[in-house]
PDB file of N, CA and C in Angstrom:
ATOM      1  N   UNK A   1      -1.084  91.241 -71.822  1.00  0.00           N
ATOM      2  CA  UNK A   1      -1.505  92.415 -71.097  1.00  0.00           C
ATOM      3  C   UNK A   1      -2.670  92.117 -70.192  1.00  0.00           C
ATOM      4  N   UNK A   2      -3.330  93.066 -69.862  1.00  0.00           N
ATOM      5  CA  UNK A   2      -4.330  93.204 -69.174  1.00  0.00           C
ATOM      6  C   UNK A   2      -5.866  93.227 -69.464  1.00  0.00           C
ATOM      7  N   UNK A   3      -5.469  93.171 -70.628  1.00  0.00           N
ATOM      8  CA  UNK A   3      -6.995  93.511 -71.238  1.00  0.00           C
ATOM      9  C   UNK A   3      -7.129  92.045 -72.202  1.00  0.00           C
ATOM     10  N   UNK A   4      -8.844  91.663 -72.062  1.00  0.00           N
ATOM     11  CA  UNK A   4      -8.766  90.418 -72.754  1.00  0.00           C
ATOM     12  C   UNK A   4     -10.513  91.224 -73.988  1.00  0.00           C
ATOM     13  N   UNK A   5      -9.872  91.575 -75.421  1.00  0.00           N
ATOM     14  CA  UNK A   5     -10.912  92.345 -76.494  1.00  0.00           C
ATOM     15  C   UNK A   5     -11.710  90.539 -77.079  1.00  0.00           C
ATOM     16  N   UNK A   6     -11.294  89.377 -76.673  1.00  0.00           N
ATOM     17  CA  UNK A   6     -11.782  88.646 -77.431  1.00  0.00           C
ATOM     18  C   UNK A   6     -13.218  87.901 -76.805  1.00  0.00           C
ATOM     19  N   UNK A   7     -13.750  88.535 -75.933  1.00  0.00           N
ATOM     20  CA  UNK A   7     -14.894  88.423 -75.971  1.00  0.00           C
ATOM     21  C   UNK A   7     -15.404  87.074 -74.478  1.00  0.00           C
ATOM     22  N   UNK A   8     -14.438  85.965 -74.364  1.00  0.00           N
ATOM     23  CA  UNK A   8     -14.580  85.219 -73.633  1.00  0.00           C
ATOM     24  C   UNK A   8     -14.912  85.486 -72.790  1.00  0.00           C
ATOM     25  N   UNK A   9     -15.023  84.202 -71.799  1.00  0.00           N
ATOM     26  CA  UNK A   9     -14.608  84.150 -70.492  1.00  0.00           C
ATOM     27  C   UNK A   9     -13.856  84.018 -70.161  1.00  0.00           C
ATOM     28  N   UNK A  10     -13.793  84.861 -68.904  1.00  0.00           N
ATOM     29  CA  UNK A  10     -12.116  85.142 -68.210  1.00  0.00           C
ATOM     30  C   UNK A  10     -12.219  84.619 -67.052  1.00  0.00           C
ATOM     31  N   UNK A  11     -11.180  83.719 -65.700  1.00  0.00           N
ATOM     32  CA  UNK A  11     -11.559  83.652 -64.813  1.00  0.00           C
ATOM     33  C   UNK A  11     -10.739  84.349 -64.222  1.00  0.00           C
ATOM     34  N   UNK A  12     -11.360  84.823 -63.173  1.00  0.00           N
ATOM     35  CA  UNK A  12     -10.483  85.595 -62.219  1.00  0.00           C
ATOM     36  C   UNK A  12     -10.435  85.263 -60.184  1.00  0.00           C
ATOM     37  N   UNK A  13      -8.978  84.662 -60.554  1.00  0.00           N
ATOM     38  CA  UNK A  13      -8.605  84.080 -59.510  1.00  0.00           C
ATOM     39  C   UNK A  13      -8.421  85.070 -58.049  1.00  0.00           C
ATOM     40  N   UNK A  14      -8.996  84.854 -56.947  1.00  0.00           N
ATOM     41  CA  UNK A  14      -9.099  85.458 -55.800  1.00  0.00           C
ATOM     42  C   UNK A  14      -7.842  85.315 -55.048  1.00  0.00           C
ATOM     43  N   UNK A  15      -6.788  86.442 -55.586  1.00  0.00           N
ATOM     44  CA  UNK A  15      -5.755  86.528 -54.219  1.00  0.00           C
ATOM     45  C   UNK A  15      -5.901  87.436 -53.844  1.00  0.00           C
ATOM     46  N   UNK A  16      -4.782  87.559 -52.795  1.00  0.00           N
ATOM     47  CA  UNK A  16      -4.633  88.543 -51.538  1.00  0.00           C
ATOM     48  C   UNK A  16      -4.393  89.777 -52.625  1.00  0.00           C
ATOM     49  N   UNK A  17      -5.556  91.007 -51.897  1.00  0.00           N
ATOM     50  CA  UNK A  17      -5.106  92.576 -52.003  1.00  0.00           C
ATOM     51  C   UNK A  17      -5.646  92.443 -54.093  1.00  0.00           C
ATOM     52  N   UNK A  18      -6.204  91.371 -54.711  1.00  0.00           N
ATOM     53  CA  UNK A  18      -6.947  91.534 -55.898  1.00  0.00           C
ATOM     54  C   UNK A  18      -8.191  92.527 -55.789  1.00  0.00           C
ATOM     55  N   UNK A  19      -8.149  93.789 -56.231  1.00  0.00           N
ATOM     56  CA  UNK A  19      -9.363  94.787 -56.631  1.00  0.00           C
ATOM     57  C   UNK A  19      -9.865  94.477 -57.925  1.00  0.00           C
ATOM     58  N   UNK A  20     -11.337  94.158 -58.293  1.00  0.00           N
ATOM     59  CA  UNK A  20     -11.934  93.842 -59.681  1.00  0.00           C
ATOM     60  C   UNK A  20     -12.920  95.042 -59.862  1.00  0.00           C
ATOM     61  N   UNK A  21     -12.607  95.950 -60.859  1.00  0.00           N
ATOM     62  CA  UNK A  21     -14.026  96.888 -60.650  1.00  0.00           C
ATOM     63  C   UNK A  21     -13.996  96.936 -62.077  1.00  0.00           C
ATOM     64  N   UNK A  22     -15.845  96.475 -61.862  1.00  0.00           N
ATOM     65  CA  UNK A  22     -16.130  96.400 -63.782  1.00  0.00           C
ATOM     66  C   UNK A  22     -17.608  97.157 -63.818  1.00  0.00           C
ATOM     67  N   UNK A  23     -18.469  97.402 -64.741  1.00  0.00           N
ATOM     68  CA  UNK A  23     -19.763  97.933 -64.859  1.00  0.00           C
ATOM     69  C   UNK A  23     -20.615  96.566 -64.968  1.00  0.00           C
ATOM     70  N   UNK A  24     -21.029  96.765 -63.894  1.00  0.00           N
ATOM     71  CA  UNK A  24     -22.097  95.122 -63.832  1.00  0.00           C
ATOM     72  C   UNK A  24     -23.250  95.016 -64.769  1.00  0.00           C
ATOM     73  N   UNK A  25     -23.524  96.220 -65.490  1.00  0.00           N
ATOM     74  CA  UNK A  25     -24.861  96.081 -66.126  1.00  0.00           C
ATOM     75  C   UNK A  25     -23.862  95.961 -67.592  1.00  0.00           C
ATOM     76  N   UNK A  26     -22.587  96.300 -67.894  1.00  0.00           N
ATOM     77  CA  UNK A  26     -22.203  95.625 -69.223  1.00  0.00           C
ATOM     78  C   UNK A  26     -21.252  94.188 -69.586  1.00  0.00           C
ATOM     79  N   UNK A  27     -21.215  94.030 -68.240  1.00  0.00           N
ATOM     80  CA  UNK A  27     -20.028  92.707 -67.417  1.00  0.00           C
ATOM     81  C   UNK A  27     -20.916  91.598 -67.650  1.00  0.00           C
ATOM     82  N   UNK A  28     -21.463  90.801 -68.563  1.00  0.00           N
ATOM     83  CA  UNK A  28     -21.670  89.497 -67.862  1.00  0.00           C
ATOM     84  C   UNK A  28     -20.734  88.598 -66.850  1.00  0.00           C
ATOM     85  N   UNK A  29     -20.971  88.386 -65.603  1.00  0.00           N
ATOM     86  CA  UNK A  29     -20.585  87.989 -64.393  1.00  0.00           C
ATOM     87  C   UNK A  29     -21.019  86.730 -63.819  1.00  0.00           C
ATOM     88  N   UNK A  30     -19.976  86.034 -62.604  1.00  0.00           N
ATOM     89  CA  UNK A  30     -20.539  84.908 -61.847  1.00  0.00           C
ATOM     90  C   UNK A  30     -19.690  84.848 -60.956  1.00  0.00           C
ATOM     91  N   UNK A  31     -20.342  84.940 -59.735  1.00  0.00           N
ATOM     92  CA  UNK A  31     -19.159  84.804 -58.416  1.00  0.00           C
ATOM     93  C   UNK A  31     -19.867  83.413 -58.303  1.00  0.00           C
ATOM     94  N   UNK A  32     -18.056  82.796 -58.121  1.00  0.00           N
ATOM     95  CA  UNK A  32     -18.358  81.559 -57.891  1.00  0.00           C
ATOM     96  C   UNK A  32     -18.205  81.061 -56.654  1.00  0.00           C
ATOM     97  N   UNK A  33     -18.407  80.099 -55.848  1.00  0.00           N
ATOM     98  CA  UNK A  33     -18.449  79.590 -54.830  1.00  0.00           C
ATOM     99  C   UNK A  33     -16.904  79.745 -53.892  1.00  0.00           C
ATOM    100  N   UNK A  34     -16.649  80.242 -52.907  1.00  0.00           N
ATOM    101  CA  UNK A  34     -15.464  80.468 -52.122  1.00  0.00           C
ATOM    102  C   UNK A  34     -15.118  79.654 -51.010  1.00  0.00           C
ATOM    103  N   UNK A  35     -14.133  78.844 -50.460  1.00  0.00           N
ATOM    104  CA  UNK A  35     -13.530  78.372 -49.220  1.00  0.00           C
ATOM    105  C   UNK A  35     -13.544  79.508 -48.056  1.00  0.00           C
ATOM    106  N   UNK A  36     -13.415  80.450 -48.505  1.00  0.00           N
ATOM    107  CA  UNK A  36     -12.811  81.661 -47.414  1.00  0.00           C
ATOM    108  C   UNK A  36     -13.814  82.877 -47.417  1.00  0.00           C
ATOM    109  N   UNK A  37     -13.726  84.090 -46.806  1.00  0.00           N
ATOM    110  CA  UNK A  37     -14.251  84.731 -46.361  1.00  0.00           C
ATOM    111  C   UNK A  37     -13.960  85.663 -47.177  1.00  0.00           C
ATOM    112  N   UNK A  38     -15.000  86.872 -48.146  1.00  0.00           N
ATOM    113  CA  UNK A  38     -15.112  87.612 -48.603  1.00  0.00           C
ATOM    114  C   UNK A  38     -15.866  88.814 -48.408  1.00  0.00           C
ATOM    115  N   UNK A  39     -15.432  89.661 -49.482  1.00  0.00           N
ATOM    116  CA  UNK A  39     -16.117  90.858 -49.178  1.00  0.00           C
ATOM    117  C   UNK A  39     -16.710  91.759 -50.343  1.00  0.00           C
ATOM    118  N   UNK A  40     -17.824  92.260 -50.440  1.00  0.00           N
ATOM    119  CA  UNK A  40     -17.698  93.098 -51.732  1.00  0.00           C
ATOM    120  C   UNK A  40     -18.168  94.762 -51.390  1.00  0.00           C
ATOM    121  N   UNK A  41     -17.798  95.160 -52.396  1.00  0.00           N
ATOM    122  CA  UNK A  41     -18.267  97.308 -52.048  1.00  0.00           C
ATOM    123  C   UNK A  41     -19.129  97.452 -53.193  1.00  0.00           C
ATOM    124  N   UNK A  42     -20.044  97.770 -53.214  1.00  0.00           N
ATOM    125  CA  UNK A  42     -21.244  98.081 -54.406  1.00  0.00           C
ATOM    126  C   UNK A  42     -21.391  99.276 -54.817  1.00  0.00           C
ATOM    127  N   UNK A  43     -20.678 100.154 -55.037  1.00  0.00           N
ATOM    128  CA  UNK A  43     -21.133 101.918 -55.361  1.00  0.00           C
ATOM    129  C   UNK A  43     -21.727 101.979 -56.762  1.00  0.00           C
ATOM    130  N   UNK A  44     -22.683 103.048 -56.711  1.00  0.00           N
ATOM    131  CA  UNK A  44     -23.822 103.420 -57.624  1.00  0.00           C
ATOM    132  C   UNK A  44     -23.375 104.627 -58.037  1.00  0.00           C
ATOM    133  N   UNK A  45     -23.251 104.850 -59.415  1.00  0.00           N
ATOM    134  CA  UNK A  45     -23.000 106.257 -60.093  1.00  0.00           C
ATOM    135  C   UNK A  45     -23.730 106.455 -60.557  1.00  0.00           C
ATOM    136  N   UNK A  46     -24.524 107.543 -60.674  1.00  0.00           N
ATOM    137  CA  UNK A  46     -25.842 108.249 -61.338  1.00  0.00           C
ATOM    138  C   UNK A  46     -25.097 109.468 -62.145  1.00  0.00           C
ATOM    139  N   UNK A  47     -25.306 109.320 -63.581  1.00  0.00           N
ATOM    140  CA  UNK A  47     -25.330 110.931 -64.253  1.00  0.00           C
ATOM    141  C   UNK A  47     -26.434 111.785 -63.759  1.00  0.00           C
ATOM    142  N   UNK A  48     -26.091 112.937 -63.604  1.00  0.00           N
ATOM    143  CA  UNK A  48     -26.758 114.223 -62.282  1.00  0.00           C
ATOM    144  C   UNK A  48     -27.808 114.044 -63.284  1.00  0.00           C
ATOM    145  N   UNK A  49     -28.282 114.301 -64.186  1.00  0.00           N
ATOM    146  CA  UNK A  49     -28.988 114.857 -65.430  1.00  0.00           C
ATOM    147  C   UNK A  49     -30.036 113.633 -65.020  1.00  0.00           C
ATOM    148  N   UNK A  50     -29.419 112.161 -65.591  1.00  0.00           N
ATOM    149  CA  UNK A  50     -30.565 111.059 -65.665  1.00  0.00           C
ATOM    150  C   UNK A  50     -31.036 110.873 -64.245  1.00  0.00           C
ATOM    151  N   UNK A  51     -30.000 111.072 -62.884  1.00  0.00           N
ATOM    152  CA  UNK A  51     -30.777 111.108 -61.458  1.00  0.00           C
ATOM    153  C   UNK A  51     -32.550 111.936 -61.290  1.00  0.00           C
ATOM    154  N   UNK A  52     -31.805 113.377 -61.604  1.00  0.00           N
ATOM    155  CA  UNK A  52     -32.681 114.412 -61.697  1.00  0.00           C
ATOM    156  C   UNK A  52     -34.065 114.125 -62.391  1.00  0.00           C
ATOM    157  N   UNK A  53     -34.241 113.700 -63.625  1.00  0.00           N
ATOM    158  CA  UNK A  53     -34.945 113.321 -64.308  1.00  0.00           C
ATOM    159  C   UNK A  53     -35.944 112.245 -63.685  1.00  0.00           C
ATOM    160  N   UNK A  54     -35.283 110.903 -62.947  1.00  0.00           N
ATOM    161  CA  UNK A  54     -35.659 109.964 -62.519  1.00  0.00           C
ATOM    162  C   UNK A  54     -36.633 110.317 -61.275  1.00  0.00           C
ATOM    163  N   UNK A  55     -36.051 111.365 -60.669  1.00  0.00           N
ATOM    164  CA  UNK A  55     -36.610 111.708 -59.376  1.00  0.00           C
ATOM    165  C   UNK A  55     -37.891 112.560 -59.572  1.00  0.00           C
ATOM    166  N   UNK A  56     -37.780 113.673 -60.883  1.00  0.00           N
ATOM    167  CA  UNK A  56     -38.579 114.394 -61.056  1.00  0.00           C
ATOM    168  C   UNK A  56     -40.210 113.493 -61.385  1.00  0.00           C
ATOM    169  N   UNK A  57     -39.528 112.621 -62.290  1.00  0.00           N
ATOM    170  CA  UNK A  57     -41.195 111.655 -63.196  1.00  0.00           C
ATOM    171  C   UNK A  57     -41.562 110.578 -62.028  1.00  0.00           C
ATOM    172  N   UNK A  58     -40.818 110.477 -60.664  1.00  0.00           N
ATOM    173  CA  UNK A  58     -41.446 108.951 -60.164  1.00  0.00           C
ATOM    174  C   UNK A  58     -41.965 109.631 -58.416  1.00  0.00           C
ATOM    175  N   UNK A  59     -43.680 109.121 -58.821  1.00  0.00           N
ATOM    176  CA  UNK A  59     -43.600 109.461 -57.404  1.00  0.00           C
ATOM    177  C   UNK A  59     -43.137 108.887 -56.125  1.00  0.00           C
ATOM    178  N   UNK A  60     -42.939 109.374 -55.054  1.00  0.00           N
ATOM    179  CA  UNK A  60     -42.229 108.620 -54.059  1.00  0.00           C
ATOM    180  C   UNK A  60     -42.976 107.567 -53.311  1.00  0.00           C
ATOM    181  N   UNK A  61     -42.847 106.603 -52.967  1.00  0.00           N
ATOM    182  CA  UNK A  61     -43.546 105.264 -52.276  1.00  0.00           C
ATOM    183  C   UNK A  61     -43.057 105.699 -50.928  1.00  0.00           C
ATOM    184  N   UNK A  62     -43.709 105.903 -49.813  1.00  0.00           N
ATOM    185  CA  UNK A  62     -43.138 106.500 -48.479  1.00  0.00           C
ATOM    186  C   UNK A  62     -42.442 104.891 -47.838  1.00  0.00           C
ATOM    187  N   UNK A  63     -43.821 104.029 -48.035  1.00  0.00           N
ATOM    188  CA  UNK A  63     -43.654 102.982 -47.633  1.00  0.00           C
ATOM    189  C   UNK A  63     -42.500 102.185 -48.452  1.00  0.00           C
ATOM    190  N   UNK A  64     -42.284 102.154 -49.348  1.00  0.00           N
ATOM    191  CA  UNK A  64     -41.265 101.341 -49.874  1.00  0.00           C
ATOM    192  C   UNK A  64     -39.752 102.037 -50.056  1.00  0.00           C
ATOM    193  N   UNK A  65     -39.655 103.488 -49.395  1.00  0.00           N
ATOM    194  CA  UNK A  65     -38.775 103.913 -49.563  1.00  0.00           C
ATOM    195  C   UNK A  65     -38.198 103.895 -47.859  1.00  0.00           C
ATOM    196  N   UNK A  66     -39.448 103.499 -47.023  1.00  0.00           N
ATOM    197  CA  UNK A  66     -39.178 103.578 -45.374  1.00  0.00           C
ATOM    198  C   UNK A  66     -38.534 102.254 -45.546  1.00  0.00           C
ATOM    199  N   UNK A  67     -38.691 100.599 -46.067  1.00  0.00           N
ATOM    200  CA  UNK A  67     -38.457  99.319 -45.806  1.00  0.00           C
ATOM    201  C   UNK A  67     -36.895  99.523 -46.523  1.00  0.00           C
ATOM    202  N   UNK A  68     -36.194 100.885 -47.731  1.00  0.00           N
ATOM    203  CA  UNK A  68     -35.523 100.548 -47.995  1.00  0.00           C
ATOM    204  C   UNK A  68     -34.302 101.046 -46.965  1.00  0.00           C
ATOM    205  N   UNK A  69     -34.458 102.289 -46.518  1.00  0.00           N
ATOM    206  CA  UNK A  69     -33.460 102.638 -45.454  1.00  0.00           C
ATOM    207  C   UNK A  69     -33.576 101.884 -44.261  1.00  0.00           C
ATOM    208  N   UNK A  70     -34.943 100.776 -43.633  1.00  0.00           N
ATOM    209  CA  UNK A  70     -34.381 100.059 -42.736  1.00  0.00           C
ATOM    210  C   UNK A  70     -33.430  98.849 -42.836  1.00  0.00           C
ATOM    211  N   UNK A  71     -33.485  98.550 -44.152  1.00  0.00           N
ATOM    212  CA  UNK A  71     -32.734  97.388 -44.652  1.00  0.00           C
ATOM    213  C   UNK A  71     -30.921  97.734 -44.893  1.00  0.00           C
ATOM    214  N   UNK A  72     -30.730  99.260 -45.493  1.00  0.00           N
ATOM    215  CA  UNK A  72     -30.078 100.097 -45.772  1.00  0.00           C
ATOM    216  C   UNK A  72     -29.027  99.860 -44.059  1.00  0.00           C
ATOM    217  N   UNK A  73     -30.076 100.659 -43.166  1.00  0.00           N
ATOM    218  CA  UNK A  73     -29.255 101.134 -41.888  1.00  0.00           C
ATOM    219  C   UNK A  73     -29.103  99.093 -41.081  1.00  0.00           C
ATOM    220  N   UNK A  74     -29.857  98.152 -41.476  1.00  0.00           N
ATOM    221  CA  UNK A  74     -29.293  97.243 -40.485  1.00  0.00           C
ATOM    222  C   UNK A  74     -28.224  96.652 -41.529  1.00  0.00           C
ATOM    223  N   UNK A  75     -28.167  96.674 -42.708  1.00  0.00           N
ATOM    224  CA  UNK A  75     -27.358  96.210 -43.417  1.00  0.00           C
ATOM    225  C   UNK A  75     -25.693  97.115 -42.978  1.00  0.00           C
ATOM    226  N   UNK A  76     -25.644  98.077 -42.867  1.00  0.00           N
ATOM    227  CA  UNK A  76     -25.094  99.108 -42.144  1.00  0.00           C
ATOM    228  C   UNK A  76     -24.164  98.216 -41.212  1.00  0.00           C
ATOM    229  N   UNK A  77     -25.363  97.985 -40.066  1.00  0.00           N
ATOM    230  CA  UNK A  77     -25.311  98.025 -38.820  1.00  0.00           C
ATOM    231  C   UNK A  77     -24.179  96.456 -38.612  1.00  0.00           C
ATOM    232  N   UNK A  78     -24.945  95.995 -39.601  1.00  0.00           N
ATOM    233  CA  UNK A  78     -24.727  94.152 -39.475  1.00  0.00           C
ATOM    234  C   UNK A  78     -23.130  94.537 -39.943  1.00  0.00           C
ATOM    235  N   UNK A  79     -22.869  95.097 -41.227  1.00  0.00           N
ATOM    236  CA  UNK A  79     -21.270  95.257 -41.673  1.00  0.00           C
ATOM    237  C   UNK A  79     -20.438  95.638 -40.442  1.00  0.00           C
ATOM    238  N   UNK A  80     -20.749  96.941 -39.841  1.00  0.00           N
ATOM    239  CA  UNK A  80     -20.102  97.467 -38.848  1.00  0.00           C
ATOM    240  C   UNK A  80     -19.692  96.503 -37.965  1.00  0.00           C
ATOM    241  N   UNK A  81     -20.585  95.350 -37.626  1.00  0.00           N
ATOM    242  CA  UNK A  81     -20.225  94.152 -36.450  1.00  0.00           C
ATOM    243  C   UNK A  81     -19.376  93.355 -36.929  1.00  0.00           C
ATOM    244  N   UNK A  82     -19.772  93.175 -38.511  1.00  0.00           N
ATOM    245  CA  UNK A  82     -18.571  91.905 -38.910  1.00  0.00           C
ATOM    246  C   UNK A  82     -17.214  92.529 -39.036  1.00  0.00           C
ATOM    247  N   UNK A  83     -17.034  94.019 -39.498  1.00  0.00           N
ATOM    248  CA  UNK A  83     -16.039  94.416 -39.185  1.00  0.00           C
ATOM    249  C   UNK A  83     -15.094  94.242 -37.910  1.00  0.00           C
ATOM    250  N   UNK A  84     -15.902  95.108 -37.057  1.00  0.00           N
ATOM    251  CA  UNK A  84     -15.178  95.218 -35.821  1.00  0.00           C
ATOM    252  C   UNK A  84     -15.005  93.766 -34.877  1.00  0.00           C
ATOM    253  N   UNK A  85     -15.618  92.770 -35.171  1.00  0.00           N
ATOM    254  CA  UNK A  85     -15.097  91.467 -35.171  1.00  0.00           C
ATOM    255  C   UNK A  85     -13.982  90.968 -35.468  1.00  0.00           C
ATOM    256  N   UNK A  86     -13.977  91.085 -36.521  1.00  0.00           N
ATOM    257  CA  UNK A  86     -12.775  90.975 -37.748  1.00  0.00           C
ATOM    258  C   UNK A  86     -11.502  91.523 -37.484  1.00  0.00           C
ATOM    259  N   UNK A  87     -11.814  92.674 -36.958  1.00  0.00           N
ATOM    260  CA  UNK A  87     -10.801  93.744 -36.483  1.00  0.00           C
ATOM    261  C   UNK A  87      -9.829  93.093 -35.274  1.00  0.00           C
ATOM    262  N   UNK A  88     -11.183  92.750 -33.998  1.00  0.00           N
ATOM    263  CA  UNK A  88     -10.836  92.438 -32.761  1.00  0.00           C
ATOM    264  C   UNK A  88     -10.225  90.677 -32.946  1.00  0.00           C
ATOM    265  N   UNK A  89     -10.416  89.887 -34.238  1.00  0.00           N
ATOM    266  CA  UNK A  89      -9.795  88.677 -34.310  1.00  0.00           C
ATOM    267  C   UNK A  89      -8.447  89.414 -34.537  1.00  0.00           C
ATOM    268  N   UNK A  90      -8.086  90.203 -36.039  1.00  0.00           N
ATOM    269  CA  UNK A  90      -7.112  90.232 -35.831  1.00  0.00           C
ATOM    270  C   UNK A  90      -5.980  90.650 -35.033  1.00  0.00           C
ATOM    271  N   UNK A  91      -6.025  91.749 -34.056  1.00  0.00           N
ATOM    272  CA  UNK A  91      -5.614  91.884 -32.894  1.00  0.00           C
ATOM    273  C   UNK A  91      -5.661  90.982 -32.232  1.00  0.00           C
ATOM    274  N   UNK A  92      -6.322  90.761 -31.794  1.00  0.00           N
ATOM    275  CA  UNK A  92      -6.015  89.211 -30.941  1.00  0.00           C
ATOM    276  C   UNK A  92      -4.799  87.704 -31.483  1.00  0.00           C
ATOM    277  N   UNK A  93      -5.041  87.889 -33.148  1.00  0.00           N
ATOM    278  CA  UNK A  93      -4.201  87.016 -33.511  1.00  0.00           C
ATOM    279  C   UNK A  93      -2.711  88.131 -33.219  1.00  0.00           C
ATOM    280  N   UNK A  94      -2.615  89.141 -34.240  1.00  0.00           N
ATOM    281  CA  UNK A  94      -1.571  89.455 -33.699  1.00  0.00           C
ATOM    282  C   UNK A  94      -0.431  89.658 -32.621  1.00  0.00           C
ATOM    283  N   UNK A  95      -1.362  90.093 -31.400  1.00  0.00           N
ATOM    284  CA  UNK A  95      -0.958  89.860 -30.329  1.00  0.00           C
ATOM    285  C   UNK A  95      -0.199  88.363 -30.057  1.00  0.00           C
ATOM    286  N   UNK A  96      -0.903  87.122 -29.936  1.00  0.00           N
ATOM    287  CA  UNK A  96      -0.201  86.245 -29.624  1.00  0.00           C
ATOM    288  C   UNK A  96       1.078  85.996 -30.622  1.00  0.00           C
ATOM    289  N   UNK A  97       0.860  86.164 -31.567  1.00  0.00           N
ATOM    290  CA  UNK A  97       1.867  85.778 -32.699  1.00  0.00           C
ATOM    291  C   UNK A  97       3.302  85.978 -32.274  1.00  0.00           C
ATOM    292  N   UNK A  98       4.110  85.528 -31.977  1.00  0.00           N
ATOM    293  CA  UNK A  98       5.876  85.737 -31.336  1.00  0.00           C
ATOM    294  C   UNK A  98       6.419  86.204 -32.390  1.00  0.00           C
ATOM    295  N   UNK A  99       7.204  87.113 -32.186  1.00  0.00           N
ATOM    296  CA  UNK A  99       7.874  88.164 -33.075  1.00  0.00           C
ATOM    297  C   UNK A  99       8.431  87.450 -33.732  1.00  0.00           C
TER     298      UNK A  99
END
C-alpha cells in the first residue's frame, strides 16, 4: 500500500506530476540534491484559536515585520518571473515541435 507504519526511511523518488504533502514539523525530512529543476508550495495552517492567541500576547516588531513583507513581495515577484519564463520557454518549445 501506501502507507509505510514501520517507522523508516522512505525514499521518495521525483517523477513527473508526484504531489508529496506531509506535516514538516512531524515529518523528519531531506531534500536531496536534484539534476533538474524544481519546485516547492509551502502553505501554513494556523488553528483560528492558537493564531488569535499568538497575535494577542506578541507585540508587533514594525521593523521586523516591514523586512518580512519585503522579502515576502520580492520573493513574490522573483516566482512570478521564473514562472512566466518557464511559461514563455514552453511555448516557444511547443511551437517549434512538428506535429
Amino acid at each position: 500500500g501506501g502507507s509505510d507504519s514501520g517507522g523508516g526511511a522512505v525514499v521518495v523518488e521525483p517523477l513527473l506530476d508526484r504531489v508529496i504533502v506531509f506535516y514538516s514539523d512531524r515529518v523528519p525530512h531531506e531534500v536531496l540534491p536534484a539534476a533538474e529543476d524544481r519546485y516547492a508550495v509551502t502553505i501554513w495552517f494556523f488553528d483560528k484559536d492558537e493564531l488569535s492567541e499568538a497575535i494577542a500576547t506578541k507585540e508587533p516588531n514594525t521593523e521586523e515585520l516591514s523586512e518580512v513583507i519585503a522579502t515576502k513581495e520580492q520573493n513574490r515577484d522573483d516566482l512570478s518571473e521564473a514562472i512566466a519564463n518557464e511559461l514563455s520557454g514552453d511555448e516557444v518549445a511547443t511551437a517549434s515541435t512538428p506535429p
